[in-house]
Protein backbone atom coordinates (compact mmCIF):
# COMPACT_ATOMS: atom_id res chain seq x y z
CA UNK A 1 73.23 115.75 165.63
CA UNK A 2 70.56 112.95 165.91
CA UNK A 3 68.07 115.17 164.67
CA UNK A 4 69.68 115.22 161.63
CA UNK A 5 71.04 111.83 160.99
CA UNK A 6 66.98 110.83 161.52
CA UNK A 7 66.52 113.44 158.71
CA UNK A 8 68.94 112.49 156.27
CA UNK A 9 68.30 108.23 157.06
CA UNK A 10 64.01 109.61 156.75
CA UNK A 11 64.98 111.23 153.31
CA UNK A 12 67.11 108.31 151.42
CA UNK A 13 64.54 105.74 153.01
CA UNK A 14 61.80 108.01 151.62
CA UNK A 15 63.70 108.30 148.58
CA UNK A 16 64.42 104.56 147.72
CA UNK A 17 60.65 103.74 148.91
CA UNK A 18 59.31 106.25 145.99
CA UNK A 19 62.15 105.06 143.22
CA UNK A 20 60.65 101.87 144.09
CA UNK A 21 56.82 102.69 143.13
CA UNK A 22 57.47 105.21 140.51
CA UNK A 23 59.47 102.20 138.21
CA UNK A 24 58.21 99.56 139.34
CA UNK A 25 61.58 98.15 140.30
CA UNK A 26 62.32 96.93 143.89
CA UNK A 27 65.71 95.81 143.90
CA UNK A 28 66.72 98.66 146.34
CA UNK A 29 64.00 97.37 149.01
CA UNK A 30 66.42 95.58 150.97
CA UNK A 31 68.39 99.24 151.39
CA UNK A 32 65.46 100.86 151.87
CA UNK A 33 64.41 98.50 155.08
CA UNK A 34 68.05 99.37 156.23
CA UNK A 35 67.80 103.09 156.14
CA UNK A 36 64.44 102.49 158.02
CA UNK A 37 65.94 100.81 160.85
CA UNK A 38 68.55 103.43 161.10
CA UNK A 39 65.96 106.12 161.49
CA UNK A 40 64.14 103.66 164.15
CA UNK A 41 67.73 103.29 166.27
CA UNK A 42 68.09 107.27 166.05
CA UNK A 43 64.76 107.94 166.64
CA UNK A 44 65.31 105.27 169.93
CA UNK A 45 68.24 107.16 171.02
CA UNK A 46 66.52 110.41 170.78
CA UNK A 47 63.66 109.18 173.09
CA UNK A 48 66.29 107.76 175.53
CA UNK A 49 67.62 111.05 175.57
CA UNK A 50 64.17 112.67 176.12
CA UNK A 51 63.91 110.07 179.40
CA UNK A 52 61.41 108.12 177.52
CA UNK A 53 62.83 104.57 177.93
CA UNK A 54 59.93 102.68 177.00
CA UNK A 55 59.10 104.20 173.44
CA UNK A 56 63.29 103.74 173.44
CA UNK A 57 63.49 100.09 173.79
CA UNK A 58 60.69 99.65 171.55
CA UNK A 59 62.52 101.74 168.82
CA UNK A 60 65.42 99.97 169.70
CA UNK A 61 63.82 96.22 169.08
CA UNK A 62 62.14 97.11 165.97
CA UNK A 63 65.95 98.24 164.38
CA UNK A 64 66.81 94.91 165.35
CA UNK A 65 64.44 93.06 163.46
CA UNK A 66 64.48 95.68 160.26
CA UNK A 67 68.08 94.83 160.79
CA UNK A 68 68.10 91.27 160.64
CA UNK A 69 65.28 91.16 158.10
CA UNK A 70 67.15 93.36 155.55
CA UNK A 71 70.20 92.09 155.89
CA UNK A 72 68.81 88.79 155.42
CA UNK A 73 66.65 89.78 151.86
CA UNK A 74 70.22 91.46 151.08
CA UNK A 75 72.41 88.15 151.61
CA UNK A 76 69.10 86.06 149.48
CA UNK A 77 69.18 88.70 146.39
């Protein structure tokens, strides 16, 4: 199940990223930074799960602050 959230949340952040340098236009940044941090909390979870806690907390703090920072360029645009 995580395995494929990360996939689908890899694939639209992927997607957005390369909208973004093909026209030039970056107005879906903000989402892009979101779907990023999602695939950094699942990828977190998954390491818990492996018994990894410290790559797991790391992953965990660096949704956080994607988190705050696009919801933040979302709230200024």
């Amino acid at each position: 199940m995580l395995k494929i959230l990360q996939i689908i949340f890899s694939i639209t952040a992927f997607s957005l990223a390369g909208y973004g340098l093909i026209t030039e236009d970056f107005k879906f940044q903000p989402y892009m930074m979101l779907f990023l941090g999602l695939t950094m909390l699942v990828m977190g979870l998954r390491e818990f799960q492996k018994g990894q806690k410290g790559y797991g907390w790391l992953s965990i703090v660096v949704f956080i602050f994607i988190l705050f920072v696009s919801i933040k360029s979302i709230i200024l645009n």
